[in-house]
Protein backbone atom coordinates (compact mmCIF):
# COMPACT_ATOMS: atom_id res chain seq x y z
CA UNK A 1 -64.71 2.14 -41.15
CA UNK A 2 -66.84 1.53 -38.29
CA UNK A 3 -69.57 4.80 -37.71
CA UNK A 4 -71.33 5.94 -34.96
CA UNK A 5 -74.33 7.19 -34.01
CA UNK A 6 -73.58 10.70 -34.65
CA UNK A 7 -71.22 9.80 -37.46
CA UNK A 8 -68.00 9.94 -35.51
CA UNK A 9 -66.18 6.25 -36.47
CA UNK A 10 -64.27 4.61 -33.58
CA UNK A 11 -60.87 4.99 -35.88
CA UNK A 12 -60.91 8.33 -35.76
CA UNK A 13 -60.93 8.89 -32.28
CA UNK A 14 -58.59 5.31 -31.68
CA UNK A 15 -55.73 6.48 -29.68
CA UNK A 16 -52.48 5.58 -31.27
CA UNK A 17 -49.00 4.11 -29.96
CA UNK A 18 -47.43 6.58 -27.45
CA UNK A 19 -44.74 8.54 -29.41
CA UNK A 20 -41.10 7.47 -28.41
CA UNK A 21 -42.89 3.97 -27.29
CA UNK A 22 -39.94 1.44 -27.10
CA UNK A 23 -39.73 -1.84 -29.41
CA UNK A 24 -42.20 -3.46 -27.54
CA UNK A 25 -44.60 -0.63 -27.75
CA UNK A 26 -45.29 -0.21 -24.04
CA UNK A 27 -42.57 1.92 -22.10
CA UNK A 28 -41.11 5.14 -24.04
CA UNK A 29 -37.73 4.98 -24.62
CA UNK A 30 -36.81 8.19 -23.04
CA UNK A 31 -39.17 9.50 -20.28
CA UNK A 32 -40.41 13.04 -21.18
CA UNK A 33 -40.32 15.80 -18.36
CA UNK A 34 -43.31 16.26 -16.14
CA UNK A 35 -45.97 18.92 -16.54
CA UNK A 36 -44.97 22.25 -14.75
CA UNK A 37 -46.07 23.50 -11.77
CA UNK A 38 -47.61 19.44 -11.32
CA UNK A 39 -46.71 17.90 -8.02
CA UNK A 40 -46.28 15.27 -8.43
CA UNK A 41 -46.21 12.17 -5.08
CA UNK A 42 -44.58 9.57 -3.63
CA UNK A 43 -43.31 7.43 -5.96
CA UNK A 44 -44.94 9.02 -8.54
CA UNK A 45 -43.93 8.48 -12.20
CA UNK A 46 -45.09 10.74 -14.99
CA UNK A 47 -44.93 10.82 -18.61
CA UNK A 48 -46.22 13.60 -20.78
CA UNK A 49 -46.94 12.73 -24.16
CA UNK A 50 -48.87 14.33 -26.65
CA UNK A 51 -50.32 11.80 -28.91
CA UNK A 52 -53.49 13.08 -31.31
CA UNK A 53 -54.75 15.54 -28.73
CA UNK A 54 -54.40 13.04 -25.88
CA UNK A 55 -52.38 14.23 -22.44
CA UNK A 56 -50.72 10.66 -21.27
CA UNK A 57 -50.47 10.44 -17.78
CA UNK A 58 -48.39 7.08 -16.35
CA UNK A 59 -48.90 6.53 -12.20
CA UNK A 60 -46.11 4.30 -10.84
CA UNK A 61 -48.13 2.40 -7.57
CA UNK A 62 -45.77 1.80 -5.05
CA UNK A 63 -47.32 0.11 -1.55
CA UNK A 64 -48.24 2.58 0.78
CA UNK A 65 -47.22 5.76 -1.11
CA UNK A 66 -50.62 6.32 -3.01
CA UNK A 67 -53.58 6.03 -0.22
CA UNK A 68 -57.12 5.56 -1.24
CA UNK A 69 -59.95 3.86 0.60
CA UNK A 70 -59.76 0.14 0.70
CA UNK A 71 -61.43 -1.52 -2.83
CA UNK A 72 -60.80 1.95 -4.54
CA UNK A 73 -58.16 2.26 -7.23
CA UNK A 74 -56.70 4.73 -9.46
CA UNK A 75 -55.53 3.40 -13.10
CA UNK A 76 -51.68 3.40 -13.60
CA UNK A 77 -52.61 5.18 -17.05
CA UNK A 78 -55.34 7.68 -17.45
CA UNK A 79 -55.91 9.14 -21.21
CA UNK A 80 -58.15 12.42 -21.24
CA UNK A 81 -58.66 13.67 -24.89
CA UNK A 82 -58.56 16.98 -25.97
CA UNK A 83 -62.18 18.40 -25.95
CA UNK A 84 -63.73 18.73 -29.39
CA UNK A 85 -65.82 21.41 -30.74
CA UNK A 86 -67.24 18.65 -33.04
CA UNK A 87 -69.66 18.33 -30.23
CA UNK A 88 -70.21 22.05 -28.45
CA UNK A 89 -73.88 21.90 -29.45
CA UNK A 90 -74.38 19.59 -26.43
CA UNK A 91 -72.68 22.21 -24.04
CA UNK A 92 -75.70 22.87 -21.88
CA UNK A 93 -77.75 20.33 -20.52
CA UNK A 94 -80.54 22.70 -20.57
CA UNK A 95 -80.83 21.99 -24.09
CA UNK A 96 -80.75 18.18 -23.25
CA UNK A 97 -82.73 17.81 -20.14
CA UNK A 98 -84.37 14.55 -20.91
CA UNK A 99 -82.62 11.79 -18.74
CA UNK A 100 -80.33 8.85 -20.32
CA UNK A 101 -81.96 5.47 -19.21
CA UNK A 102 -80.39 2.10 -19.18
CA UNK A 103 -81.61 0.71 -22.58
CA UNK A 104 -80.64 3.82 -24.20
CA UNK A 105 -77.07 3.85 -23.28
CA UNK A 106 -76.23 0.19 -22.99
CA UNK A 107 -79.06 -1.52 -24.94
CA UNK A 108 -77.35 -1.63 -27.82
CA UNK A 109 -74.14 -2.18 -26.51
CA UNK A 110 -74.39 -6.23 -24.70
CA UNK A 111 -71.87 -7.02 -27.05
CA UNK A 112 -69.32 -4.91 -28.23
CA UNK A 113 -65.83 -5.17 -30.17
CA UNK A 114 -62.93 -3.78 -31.86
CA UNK A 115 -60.43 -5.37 -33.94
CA UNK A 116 -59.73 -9.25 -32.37
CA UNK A 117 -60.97 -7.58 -28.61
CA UNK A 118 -64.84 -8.53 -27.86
CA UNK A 119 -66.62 -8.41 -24.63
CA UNK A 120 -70.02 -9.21 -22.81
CA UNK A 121 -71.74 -6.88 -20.79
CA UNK A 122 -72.17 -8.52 -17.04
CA UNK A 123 -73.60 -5.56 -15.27
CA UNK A 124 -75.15 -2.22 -15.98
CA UNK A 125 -76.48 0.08 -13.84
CA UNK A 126 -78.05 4.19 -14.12
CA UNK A 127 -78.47 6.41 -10.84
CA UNK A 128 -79.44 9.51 -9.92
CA UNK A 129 -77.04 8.87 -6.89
CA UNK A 130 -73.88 10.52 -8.64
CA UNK A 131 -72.08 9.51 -5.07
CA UNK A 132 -72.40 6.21 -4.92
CA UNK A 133 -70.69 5.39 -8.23
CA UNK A 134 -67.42 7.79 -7.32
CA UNK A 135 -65.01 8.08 -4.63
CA UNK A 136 -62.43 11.10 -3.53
CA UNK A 137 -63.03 14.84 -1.94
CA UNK A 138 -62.03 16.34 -5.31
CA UNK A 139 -64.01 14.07 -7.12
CA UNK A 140 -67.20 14.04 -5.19
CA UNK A 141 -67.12 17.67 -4.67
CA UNK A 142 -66.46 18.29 -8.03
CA UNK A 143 -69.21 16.14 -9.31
CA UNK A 144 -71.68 18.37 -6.77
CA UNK A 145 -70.43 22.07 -8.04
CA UNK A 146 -71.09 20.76 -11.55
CA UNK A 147 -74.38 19.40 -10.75
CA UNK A 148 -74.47 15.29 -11.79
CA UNK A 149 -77.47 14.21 -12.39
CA UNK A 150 -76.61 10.96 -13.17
CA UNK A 151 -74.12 8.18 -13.38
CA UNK A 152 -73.96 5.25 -15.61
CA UNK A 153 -71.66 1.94 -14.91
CA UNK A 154 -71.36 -1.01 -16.88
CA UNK A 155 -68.94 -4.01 -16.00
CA UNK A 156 -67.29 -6.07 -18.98
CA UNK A 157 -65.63 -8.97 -19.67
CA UNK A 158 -63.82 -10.38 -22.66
CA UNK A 159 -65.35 -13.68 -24.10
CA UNK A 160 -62.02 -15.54 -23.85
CA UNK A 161 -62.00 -14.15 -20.04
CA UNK A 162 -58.51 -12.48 -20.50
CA UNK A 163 -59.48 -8.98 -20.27
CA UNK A 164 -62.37 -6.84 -18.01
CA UNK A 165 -63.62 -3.30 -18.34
CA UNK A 166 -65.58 -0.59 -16.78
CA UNK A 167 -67.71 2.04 -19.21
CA UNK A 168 -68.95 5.23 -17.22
CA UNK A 169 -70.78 8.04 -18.53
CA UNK A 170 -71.40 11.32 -16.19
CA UNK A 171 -74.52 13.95 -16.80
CA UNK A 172 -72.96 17.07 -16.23
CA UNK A 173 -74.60 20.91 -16.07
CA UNK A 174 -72.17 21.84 -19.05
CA UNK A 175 -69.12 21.04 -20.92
CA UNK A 176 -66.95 23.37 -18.66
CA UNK A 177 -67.93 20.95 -15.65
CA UNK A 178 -67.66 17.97 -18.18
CA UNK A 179 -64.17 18.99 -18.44
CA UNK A 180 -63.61 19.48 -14.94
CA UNK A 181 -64.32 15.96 -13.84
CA UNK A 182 -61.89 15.08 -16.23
CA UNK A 183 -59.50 17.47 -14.34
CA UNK A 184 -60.68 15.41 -11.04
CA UNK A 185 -59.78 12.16 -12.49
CA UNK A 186 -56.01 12.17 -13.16
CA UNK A 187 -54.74 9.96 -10.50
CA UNK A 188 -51.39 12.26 -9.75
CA UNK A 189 -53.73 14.58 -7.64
CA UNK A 190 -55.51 10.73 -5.80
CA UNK A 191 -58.52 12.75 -5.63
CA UNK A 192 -60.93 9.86 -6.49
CA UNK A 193 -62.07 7.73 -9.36
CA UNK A 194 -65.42 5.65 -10.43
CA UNK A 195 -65.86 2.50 -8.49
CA UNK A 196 -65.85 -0.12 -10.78
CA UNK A 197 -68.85 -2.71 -10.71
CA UNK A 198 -68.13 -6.23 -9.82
CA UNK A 199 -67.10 -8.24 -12.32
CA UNK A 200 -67.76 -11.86 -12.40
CA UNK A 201 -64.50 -14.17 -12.08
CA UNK A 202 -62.51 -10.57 -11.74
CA UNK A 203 -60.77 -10.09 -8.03
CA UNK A 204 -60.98 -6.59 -7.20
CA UNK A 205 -60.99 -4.80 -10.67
CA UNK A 206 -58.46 -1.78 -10.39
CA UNK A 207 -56.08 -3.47 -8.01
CA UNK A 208 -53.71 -4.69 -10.97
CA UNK A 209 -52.56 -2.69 -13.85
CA UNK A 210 -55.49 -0.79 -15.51
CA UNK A 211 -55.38 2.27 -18.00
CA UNK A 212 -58.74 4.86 -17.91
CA UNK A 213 -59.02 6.76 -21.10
CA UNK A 214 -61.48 9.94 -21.12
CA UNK A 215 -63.06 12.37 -22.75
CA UNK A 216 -66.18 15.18 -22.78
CA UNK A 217 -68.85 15.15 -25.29
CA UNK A 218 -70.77 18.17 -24.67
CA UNK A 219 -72.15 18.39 -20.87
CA UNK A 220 -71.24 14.47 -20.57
CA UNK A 221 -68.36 12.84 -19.56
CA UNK A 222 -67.47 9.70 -20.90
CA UNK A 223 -64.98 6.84 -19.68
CA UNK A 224 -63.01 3.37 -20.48
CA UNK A 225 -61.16 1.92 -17.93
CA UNK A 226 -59.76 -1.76 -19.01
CA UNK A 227 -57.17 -4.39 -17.49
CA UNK A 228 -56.10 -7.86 -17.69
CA UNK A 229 -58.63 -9.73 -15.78
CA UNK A 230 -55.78 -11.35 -13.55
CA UNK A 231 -54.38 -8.29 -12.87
CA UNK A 232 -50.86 -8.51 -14.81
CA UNK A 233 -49.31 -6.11 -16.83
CA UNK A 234 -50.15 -6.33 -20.61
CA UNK A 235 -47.40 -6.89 -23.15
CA UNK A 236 -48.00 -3.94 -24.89
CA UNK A 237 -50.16 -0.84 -24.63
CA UNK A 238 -52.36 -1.68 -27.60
CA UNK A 239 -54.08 -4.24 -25.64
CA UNK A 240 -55.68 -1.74 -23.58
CA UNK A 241 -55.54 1.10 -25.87
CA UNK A 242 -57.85 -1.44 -28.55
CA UNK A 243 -59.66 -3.19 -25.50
CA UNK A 244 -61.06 -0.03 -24.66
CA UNK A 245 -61.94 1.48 -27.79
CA UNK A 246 -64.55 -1.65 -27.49
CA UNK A 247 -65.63 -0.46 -24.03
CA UNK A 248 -66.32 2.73 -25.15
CA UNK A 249 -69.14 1.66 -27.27
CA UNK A 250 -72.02 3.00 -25.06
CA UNK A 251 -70.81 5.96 -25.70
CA UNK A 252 -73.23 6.04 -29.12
CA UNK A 253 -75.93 7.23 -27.06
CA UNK A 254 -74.16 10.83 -26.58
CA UNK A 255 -73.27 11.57 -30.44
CA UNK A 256 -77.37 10.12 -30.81
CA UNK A 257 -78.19 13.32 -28.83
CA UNK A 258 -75.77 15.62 -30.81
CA UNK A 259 -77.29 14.61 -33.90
CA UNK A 260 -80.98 15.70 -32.08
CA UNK A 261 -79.90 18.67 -31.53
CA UNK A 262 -77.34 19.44 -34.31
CA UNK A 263 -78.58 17.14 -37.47
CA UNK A 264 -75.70 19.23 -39.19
C-alpha cells in the first residue's frame, strides 16, 4: 500500500465504483433523485450517490443551456469528499502561515502514477494572484471572503498521451472556507471553476468530458480534474476515477504540514 507524507495511503482515500453503476461501470442503472431544495438548470442532469463519504454530482452539457465565459469549463462530474477530522489540526492557517512554494508542492511530484495510469508534469505554476487561476462570481467572491492567499496549478499529461489532468491546491483562512470553495465548485450552481493550464497537444482542456474530484485538508483545498486528452467520453468511470488518484499526488505537501503540526 502506497503511503503518504502524512501517512494517509492513496487506497484509502481511492474513490470506488459509483453504487448502482451499470455493467459497464459508468452510468447507474437507475438514476437516484436529486438533492432537495437543489435547482437544478437547463438541461441539467443529477445523480446523488453516496459512495465512501463522496457526494457524486453528474452535469449533463447541453449547447447553450450552461453559459460560462469562452475557454472556461465546468467538469460533467465533480467528486467533493466528505471532510475529515483526520486532518482538523490544520484548520487555521494561523498555525500554518509559512507559504507553499513550487518545489514543495510539485517537486516531488514530475512524475506521478497509480495503478497502469502515469503522467508527466508539463506546467506548474504558484501565485499569490488567487484570481487569475479561477473564474465565476461565486467562485471569485468566495475565494476573497475566505481570504486565498495562494493558488497552485499544475498541467499533466499521460506518457502514452491518452489522458491530461489539472492538480490545484487553494490556501484558505480555515477549513470552514476550505469547505466553502468546495461548495463554490459544484458545477449545478455554474458559479466558476479553476482555469486549467495549457496543456501541450491538449485542445482546450475542459471542453470534452472531464470529472473534478475534491476535497479539504485543513485550511487547504485540494483538486483533480482529469479527461481524455481528445476530449471523448471514457469507457468507464475508473479511468478517471484511477487517472486522478495519480493527479492528486501533490497533494503530499498538505499531510507534510499536518504531520508538523500534529506528529500524532
Amino acid at each position: 500500500m502506497e503511503e503518504t507524507a502524512g501517512g494517509m495511503s492513496s487506497q484509502a482515500r481511492s474513490r470506488n465504483k459509483p453504487k448502482g453503476a451499470g455493467e459497464d461501470g459508468f452510468w447507474p442503472e437507475n438514476e437516484a433523485e436529486p438533492p432537495k431544495g437543489r435547482i437544478l438548470v437547463g438541461a441539467l442532469l443529477a445523480l446523488l450517490l453516496i459512495v465512501g463519504g463522496a457526494v457524486w454530482y453528474v452535469v449533463q452539457k447541453d449547447d447553450g443551456e450552461v453559459e460560462v465565459p469562452p475557454g472556461s469549463h465546468l467538469p460533467d462530474v465533480y467528486v467533493p469528499q466528505t471532510p475529515s477530522q483526520e486532518s482538523a489540526a490544520l484548520g487555521q492557517r494561523s498555525a500554518d502561515i509559512r507559504a507553499f512554494t513550487e518545489g514543495e508542492v510539485f517537486g516531488e511530484a514530475k512524475e506521478v502514477s497509480y495503478r497502469e495510469y502515469a503522467f508527466t508534469l508539463v506546467k506548474s505554476e504558484v501565485s499569490a494572484n488567487c484570481v487569475r487561476g479561477a473564474w465565476g462570481d461565486l467562485l471569485l467572491q468566495t475565494l476573497r471572503r475566505g481570504e486565498c492567499s495562494q493558488m497552485a496549478r499544475g498541467a499533466y499529461l499521460s506518457k502514452d498521451k491518452k489522458y491530461a489532468g489539472v492538480f490545484a491546491a487553494i490556501n484558505m483562512v480555515d477549513a470552514k472556507s476550505a469547505q466553502q470553495v468546495l461548495n463554490s465548485l459544484d458545477p449545478s450552481l455554474q458559479g466558476g471553476f479553476v482555469r486549467p493550464l495549457p496543456i501541450p497537444g491538449v485542445q482546450d482542456f475542459g471542453s470534452g468530458f472531464t470529472a473534478a474530484y475534491s476535497q479539504a485538508i485543513g485550511h487547504y483545498v485540494i483538486m483533480s480534474w482529469v479527461g481524455l486528452a481528445d476530449g471523448a467520453q471514457p469507457q468507464a468511470m475508473n479511468e478517471l476515477i484511477d487517472s486522478s488518484l495519480a493527479v492528486q499526488k501533490p497533494e503530499d505537501f498538505a499531510w507534510g504540514r499536518l504531520v508538523q503540526l500534529d506528529p500524532q
